[in-house]
PDB file of N, CA and C in Angstrom:
ATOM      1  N   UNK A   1      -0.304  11.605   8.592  1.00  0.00           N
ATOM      2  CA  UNK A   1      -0.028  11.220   9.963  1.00  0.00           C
ATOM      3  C   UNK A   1       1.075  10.160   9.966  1.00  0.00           C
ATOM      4  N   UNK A   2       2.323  10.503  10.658  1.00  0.00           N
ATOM      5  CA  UNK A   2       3.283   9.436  10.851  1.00  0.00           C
ATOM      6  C   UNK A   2       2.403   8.381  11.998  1.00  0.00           C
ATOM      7  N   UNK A   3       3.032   7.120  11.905  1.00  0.00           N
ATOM      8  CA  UNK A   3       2.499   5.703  12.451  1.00  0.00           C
ATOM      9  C   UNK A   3       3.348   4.720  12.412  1.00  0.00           C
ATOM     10  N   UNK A   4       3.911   3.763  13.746  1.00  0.00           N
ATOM     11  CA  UNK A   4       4.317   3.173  13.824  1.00  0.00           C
ATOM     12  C   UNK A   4       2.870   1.589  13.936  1.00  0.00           C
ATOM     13  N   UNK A   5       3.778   0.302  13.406  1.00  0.00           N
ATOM     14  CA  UNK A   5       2.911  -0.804  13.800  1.00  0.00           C
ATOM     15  C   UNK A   5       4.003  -1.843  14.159  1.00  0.00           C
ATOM     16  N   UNK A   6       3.609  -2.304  15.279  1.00  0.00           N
ATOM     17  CA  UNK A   6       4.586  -3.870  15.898  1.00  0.00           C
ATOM     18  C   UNK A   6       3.996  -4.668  15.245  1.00  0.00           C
ATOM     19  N   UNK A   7       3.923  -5.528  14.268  1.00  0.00           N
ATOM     20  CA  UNK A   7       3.517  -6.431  13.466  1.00  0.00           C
ATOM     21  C   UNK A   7       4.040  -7.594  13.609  1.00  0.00           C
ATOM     22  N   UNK A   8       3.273  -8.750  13.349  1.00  0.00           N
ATOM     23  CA  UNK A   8       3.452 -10.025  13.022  1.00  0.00           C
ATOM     24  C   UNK A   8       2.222 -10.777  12.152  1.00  0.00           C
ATOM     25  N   UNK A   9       3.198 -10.381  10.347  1.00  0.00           N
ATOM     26  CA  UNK A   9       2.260 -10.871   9.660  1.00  0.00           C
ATOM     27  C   UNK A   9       1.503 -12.017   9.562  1.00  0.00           C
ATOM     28  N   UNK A  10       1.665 -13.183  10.507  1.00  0.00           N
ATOM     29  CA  UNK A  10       1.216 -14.550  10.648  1.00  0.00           C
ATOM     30  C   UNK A  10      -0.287 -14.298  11.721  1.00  0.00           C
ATOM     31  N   UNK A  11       0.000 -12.958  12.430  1.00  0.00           N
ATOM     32  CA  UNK A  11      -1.512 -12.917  13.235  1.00  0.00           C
ATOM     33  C   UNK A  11      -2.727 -12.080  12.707  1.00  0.00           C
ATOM     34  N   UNK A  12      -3.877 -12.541  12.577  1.00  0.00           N
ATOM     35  CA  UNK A  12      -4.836 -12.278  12.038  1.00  0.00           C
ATOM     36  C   UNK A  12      -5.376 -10.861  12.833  1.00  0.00           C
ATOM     37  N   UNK A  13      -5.033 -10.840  14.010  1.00  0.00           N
ATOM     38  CA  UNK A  13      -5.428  -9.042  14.503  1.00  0.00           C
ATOM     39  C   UNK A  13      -4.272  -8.562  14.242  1.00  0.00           C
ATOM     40  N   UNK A  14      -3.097  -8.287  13.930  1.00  0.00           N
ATOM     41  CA  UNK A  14      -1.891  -7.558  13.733  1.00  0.00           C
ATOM     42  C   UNK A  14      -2.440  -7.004  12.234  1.00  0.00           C
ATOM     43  N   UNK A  15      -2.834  -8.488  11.215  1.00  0.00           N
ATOM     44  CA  UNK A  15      -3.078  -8.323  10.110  1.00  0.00           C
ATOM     45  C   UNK A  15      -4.139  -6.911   9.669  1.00  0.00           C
ATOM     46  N   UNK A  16      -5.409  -7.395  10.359  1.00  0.00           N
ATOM     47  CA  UNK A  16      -6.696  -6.272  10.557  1.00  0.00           C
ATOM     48  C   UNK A  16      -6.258  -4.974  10.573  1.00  0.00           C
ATOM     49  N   UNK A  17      -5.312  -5.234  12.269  1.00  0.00           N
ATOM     50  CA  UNK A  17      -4.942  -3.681  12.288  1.00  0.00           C
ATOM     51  C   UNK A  17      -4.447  -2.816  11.388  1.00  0.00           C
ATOM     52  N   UNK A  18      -3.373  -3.215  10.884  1.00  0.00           N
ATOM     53  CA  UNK A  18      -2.766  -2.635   9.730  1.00  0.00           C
ATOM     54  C   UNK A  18      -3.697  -2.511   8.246  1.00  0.00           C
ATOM     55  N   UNK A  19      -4.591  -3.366   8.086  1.00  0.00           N
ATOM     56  CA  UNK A  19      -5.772  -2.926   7.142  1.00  0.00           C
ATOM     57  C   UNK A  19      -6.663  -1.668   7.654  1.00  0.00           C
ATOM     58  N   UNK A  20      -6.767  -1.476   8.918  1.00  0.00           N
ATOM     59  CA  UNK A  20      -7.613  -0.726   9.147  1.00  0.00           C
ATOM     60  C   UNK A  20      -7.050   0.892   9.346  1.00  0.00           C
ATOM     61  N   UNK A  21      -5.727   0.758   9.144  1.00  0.00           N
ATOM     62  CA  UNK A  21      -4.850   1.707   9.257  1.00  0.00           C
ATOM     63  C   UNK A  21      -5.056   2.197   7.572  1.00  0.00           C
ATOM     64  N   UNK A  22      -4.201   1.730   7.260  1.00  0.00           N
ATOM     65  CA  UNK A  22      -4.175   2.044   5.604  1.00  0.00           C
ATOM     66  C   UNK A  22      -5.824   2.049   4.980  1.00  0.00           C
ATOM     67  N   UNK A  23      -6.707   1.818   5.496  1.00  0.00           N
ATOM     68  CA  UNK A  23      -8.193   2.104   5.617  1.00  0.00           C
ATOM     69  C   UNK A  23      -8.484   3.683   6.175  1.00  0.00           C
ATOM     70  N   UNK A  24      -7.842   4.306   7.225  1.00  0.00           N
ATOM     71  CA  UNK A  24      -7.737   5.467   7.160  1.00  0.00           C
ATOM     72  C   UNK A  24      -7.028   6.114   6.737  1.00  0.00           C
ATOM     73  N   UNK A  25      -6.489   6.164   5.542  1.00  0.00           N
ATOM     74  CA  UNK A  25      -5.451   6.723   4.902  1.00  0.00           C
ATOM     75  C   UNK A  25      -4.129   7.056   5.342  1.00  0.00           C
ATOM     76  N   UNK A  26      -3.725   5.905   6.279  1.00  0.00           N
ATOM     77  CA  UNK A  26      -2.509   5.863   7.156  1.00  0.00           C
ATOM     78  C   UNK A  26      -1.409   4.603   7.005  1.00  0.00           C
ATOM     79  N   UNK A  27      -0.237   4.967   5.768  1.00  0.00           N
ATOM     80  CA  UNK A  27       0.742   3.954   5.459  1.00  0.00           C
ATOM     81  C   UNK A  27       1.540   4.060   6.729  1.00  0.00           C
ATOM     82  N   UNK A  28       1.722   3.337   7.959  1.00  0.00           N
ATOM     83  CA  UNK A  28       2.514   2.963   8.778  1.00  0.00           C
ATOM     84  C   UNK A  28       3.859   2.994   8.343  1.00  0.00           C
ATOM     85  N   UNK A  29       4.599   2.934   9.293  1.00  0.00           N
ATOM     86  CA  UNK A  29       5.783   2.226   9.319  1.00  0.00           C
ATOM     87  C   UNK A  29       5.896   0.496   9.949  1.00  0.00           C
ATOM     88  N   UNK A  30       6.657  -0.096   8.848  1.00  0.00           N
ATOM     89  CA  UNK A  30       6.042  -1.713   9.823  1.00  0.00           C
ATOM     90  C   UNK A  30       7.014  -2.282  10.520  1.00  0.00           C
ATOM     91  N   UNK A  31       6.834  -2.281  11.706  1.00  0.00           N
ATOM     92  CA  UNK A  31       8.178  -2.917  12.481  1.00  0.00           C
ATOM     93  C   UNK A  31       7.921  -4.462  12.785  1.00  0.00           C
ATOM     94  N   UNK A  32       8.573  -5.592  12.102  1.00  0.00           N
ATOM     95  CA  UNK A  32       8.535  -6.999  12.519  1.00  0.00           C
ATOM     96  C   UNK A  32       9.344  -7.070  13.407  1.00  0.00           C
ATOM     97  N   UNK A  33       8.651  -7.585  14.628  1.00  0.00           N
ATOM     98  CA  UNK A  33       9.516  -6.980  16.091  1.00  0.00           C
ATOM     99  C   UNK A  33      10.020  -8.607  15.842  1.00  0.00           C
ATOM    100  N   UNK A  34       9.375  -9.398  15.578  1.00  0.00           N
ATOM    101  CA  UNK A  34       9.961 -10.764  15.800  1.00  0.00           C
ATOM    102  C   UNK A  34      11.284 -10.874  14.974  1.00  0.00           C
ATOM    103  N   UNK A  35      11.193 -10.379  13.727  1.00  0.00           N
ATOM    104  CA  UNK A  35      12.670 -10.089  13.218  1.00  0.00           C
ATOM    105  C   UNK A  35      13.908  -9.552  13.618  1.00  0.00           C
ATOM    106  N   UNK A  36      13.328  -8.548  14.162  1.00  0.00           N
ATOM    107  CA  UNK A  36      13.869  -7.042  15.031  1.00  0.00           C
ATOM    108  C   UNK A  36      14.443  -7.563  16.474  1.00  0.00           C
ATOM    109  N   UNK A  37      13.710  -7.914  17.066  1.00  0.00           N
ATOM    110  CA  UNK A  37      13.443  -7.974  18.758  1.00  0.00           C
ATOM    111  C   UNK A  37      13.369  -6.783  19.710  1.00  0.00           C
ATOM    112  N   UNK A  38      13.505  -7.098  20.701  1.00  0.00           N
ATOM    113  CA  UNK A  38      13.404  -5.570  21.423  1.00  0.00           C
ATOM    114  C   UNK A  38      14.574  -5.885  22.056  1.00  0.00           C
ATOM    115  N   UNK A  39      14.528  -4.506  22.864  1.00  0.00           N
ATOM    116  CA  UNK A  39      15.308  -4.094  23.609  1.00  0.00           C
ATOM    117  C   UNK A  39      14.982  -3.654  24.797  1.00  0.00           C
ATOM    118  N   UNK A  40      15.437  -3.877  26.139  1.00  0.00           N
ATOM    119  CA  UNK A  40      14.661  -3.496  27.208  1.00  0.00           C
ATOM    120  C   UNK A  40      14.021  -2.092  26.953  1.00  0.00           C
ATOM    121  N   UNK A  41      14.482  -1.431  26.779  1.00  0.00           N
ATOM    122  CA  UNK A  41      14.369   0.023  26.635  1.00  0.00           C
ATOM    123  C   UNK A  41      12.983   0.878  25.416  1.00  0.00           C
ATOM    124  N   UNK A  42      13.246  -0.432  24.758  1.00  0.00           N
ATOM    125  CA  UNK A  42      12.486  -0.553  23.663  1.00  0.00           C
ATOM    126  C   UNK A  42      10.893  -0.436  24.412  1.00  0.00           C
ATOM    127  N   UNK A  43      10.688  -1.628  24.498  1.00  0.00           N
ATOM    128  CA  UNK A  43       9.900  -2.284  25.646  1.00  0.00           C
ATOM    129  C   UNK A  43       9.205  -1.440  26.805  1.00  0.00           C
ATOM    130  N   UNK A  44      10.308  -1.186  27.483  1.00  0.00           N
ATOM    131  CA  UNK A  44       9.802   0.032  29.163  1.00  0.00           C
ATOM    132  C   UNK A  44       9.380   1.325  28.061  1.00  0.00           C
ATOM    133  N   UNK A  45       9.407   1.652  26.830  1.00  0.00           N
ATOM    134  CA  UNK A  45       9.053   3.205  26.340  1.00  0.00           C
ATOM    135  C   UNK A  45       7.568   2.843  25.633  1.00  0.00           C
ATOM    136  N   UNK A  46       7.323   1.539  25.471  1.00  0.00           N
ATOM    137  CA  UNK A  46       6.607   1.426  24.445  1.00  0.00           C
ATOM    138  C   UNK A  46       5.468   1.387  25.214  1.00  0.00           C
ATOM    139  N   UNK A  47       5.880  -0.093  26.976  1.00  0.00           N
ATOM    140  CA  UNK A  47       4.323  -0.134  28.205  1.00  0.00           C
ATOM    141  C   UNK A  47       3.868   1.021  28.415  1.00  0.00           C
ATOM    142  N   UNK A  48       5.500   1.872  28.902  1.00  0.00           N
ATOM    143  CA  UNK A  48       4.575   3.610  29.608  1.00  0.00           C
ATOM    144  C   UNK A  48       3.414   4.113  28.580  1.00  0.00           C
ATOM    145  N   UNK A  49       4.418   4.246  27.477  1.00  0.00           N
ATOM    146  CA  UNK A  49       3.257   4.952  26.366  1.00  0.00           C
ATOM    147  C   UNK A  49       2.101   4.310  26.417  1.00  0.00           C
ATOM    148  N   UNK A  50       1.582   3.258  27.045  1.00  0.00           N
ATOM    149  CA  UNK A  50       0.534   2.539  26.156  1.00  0.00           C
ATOM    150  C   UNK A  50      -0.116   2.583  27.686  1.00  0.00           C
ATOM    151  N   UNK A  51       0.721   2.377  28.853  1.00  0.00           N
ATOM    152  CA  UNK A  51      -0.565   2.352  30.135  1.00  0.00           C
ATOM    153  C   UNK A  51      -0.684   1.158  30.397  1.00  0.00           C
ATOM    154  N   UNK A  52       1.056  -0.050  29.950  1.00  0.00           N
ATOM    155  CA  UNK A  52       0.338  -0.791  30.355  1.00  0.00           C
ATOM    156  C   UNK A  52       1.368  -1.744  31.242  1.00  0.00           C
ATOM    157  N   UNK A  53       1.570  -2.662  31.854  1.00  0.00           N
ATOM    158  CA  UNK A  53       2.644  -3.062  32.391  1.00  0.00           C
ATOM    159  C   UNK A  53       2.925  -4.352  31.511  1.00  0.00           C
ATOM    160  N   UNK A  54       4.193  -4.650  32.001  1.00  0.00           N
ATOM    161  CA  UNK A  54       5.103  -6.053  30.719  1.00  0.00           C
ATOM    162  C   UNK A  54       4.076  -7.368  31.282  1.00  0.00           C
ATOM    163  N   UNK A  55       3.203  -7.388  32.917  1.00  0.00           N
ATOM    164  CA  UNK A  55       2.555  -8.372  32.767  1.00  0.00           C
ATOM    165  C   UNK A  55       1.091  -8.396  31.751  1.00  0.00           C
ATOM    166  N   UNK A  56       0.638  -7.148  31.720  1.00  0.00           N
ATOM    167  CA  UNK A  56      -0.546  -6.964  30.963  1.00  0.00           C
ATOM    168  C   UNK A  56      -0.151  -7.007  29.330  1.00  0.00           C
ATOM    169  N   UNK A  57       0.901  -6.863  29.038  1.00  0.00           N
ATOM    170  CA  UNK A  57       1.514  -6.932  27.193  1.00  0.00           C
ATOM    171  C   UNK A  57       2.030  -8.236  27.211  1.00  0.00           C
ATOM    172  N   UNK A  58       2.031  -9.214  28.172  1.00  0.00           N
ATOM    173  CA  UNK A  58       2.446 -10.712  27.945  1.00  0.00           C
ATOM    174  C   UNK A  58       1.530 -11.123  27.378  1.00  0.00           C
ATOM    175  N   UNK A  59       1.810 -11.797  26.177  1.00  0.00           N
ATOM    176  CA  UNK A  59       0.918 -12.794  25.219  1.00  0.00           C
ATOM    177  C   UNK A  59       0.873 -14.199  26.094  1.00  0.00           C
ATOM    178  N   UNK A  60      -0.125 -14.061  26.931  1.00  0.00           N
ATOM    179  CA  UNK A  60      -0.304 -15.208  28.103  1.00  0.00           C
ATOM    180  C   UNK A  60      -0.591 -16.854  27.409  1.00  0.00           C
ATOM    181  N   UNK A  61      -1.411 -16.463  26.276  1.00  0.00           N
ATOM    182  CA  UNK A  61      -1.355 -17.810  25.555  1.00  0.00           C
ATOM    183  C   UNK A  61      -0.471 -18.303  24.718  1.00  0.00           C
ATOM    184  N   UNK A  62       0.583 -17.815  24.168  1.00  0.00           N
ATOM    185  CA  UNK A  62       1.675 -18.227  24.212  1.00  0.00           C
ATOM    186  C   UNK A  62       2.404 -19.753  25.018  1.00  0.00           C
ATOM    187  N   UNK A  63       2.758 -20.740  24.074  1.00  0.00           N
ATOM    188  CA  UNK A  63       2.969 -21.822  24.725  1.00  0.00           C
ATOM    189  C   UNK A  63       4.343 -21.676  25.534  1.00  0.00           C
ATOM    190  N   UNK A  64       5.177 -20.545  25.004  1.00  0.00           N
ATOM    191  CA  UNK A  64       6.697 -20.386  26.074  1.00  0.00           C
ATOM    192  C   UNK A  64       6.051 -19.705  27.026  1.00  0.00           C
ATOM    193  N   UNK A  65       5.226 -19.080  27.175  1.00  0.00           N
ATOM    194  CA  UNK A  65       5.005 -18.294  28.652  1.00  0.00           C
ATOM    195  C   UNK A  65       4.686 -19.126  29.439  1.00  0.00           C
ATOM    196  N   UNK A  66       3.922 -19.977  29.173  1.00  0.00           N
ATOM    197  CA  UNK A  66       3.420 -21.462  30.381  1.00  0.00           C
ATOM    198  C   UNK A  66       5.048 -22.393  30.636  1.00  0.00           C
ATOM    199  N   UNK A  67       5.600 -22.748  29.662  1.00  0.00           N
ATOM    200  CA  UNK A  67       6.897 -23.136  29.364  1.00  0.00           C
ATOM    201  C   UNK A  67       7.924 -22.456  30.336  1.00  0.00           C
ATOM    202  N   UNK A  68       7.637 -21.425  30.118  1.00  0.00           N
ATOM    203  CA  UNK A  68       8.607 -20.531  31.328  1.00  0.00           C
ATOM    204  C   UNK A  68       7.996 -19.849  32.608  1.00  0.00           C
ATOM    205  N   UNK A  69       6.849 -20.686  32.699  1.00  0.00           N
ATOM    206  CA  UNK A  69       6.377 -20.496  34.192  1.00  0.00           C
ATOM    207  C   UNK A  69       6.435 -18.608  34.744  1.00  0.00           C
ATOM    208  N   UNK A  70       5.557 -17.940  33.767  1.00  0.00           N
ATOM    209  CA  UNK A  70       5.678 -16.448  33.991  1.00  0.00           C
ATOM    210  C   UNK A  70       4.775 -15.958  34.343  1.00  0.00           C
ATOM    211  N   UNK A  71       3.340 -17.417  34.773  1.00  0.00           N
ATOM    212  CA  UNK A  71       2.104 -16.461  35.367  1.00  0.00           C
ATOM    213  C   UNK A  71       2.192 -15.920  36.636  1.00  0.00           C
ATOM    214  N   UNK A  72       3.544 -16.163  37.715  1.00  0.00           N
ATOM    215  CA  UNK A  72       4.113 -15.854  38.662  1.00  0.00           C
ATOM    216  C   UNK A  72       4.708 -15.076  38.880  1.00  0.00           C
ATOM    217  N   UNK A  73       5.765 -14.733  37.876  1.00  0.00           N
ATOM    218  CA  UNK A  73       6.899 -13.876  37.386  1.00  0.00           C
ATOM    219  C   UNK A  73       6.550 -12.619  37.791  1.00  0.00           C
ATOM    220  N   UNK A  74       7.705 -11.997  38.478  1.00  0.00           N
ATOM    221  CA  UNK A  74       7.565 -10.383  38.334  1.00  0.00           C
ATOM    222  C   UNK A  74       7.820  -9.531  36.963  1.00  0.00           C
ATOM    223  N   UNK A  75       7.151  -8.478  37.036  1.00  0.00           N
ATOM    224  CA  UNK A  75       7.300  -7.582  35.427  1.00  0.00           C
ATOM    225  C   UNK A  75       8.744  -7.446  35.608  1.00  0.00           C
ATOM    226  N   UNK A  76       9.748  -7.492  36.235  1.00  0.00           N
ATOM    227  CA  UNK A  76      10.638  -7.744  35.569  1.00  0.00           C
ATOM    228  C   UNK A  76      11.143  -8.553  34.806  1.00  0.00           C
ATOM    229  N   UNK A  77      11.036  -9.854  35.710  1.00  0.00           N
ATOM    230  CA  UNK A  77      11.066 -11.316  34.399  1.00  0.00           C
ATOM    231  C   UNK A  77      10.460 -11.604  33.792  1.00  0.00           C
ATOM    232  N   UNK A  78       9.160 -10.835  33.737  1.00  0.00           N
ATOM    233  CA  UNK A  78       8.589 -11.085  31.970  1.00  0.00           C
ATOM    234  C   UNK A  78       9.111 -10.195  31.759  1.00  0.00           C
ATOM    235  N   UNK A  79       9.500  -8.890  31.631  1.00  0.00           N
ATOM    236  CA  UNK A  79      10.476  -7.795  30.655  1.00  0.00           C
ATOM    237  C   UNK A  79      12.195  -8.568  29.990  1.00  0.00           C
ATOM    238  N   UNK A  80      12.259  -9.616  31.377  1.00  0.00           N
ATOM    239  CA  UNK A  80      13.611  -9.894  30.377  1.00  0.00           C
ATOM    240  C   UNK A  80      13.378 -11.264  29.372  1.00  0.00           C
ATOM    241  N   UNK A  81      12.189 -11.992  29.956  1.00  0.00           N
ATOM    242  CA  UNK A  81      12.033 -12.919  29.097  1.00  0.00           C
ATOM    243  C   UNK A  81      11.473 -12.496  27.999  1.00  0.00           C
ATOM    244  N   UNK A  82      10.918 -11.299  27.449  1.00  0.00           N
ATOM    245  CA  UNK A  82      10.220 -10.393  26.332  1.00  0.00           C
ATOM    246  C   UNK A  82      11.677 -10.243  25.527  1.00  0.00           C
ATOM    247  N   UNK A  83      12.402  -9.761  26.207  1.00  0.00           N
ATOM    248  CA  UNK A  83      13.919  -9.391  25.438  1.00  0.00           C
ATOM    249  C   UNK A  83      14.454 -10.569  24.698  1.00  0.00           C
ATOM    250  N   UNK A  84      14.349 -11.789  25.407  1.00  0.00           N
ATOM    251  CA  UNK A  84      15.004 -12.830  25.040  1.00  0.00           C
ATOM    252  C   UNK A  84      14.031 -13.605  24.171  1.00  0.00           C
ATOM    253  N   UNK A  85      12.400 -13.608  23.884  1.00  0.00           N
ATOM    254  CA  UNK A  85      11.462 -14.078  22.976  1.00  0.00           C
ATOM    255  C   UNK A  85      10.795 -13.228  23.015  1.00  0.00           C
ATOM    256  N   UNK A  86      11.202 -12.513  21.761  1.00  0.00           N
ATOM    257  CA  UNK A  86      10.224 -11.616  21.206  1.00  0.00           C
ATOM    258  C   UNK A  86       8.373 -11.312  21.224  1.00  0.00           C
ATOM    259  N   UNK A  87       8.500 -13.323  21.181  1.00  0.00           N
ATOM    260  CA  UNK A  87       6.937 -13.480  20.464  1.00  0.00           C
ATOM    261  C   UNK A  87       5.920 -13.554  21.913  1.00  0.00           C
ATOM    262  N   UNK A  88       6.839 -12.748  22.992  1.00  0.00           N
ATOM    263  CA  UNK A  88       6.138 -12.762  24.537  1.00  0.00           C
ATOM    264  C   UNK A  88       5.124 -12.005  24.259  1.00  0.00           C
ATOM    265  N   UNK A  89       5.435 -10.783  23.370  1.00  0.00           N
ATOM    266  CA  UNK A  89       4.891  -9.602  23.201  1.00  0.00           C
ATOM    267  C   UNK A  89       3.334  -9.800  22.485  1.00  0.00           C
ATOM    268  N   UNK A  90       2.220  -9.167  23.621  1.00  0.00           N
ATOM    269  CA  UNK A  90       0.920  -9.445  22.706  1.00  0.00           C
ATOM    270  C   UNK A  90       1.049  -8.365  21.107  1.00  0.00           C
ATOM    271  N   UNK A  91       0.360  -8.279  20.917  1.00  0.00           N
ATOM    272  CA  UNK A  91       0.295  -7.792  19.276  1.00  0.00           C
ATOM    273  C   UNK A  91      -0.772  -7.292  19.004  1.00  0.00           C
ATOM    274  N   UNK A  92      -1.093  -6.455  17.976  1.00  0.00           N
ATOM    275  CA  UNK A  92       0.080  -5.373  17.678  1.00  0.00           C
ATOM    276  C   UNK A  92       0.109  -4.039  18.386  1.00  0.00           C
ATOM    277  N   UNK A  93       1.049  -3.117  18.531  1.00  0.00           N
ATOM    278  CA  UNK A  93       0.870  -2.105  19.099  1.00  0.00           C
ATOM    279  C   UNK A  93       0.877  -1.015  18.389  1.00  0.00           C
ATOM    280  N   UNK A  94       0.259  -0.299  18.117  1.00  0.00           N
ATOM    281  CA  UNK A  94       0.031   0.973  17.209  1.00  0.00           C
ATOM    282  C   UNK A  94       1.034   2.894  17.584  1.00  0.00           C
ATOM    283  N   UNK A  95       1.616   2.699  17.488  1.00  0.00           N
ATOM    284  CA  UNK A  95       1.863   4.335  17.624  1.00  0.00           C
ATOM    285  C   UNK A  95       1.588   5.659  16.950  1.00  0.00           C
ATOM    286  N   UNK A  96       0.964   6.318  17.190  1.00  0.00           N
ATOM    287  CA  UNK A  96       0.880   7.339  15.734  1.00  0.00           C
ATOM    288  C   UNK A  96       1.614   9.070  17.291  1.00  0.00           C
ATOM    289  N   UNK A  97       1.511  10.669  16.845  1.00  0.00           N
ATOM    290  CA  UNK A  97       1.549  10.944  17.478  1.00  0.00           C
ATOM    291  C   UNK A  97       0.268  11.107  18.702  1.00  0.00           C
ATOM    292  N   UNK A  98      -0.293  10.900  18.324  1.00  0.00           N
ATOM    293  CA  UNK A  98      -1.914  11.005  19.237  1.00  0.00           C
ATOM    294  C   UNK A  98      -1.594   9.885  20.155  1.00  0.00           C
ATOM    295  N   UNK A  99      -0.272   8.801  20.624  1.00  0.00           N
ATOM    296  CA  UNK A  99      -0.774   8.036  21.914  1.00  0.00           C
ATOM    297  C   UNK A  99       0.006   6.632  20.705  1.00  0.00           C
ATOM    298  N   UNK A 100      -0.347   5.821  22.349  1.00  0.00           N
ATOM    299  CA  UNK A 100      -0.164   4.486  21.774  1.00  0.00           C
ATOM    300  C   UNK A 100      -0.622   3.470  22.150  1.00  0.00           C
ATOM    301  N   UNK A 101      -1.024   2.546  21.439  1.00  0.00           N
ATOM    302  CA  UNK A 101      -2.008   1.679  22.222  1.00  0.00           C
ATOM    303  C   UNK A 101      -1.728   0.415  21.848  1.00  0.00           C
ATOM    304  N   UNK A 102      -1.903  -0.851  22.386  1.00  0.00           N
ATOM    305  CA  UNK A 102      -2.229  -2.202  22.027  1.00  0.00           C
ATOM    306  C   UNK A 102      -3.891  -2.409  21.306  1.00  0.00           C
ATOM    307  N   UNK A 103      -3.506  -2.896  20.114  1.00  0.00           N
ATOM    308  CA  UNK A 103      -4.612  -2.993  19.298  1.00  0.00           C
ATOM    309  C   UNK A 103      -5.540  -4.698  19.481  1.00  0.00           C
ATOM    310  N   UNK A 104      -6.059  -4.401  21.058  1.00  0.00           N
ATOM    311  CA  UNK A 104      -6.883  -5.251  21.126  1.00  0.00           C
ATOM    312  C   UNK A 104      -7.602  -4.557  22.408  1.00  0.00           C
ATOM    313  N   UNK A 105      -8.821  -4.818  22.180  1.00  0.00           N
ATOM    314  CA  UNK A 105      -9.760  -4.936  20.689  1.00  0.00           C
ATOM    315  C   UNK A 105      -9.042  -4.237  19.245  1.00  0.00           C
ATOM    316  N   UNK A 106      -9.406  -4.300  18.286  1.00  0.00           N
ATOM    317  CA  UNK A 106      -8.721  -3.704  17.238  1.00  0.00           C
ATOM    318  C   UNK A 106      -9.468  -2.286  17.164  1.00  0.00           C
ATOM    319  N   UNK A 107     -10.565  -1.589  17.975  1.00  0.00           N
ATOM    320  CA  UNK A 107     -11.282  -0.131  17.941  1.00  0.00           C
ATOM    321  C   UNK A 107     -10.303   0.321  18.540  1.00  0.00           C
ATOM    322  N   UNK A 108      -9.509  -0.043  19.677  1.00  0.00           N
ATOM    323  CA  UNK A 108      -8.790   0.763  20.247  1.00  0.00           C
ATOM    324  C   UNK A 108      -7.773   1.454  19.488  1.00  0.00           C
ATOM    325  N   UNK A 109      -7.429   1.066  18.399  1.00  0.00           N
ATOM    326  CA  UNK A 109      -6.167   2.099  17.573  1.00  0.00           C
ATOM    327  C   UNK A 109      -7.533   3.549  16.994  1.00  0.00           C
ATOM    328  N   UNK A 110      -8.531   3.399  17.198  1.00  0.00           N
ATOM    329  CA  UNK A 110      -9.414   4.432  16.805  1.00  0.00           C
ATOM    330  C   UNK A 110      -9.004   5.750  17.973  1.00  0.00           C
ATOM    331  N   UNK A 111      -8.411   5.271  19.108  1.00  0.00           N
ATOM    332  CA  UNK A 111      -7.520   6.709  20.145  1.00  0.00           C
ATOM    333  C   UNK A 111      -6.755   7.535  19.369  1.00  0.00           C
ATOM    334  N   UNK A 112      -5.818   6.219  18.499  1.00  0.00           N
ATOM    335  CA  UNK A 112      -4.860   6.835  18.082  1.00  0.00           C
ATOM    336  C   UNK A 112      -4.915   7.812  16.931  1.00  0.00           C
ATOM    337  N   UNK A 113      -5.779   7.803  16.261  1.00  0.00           N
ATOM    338  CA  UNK A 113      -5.677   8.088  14.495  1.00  0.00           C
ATOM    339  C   UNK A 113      -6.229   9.377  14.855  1.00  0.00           C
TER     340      UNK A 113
END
């Protein structure tokens, strides 16, 4: 099974997920988005797929999201402030072809596999 993972090896559910992947006999592909960043486009393909909007994939605890005053914000300005800090993005998001999901709870990549 091909598999994408948005990773950030410093978070302990990004971490899981990807154990629990290669736990089902599934070597991902690992994308360090924080390295990487996105791209709007990136971003608008990844919410649709997943069902979810750029306010519901905002990593709300995040100290720049309070910093940048985005519990107000329209999904557009959290989509461009996502572009411009990567680390807006909650974590991790799983793709395989079966769907795509944000892996929180971490059962939820169990849609995908």
């Amino acid at each position: 099974m091909d598999a994408k993972i948005y990773h950030n090896p410093r978070c302990v559910t990004s971490r899981n997920a990807l154990a629990k992947l290669r736990e089902a006999g599934v070597e991902p592909e690992i994308i360090k988005y924080l390295d990487t960043g996105w791209t709007r486009d990136q971003l608008t393909e990844l919410f649709d797929a997943a069902g979810l909007t750029p306010g519901q994939a905002a990593r709300k605890r995040e100290k720049l999201y309070k910093e940048l005053n985005l519990a107000d914000a329209s999904d557009e300005q959290i989509l461009t402030a996502m572009t411009e800090h990567p680390v807006l993005v909650e974590r991790p998001f799983v793709v395989t072809e079966k769907g795509t999901r944000l892996a929180r709870p971490l059962d939820a990549i169990d849609e995908v596999l």
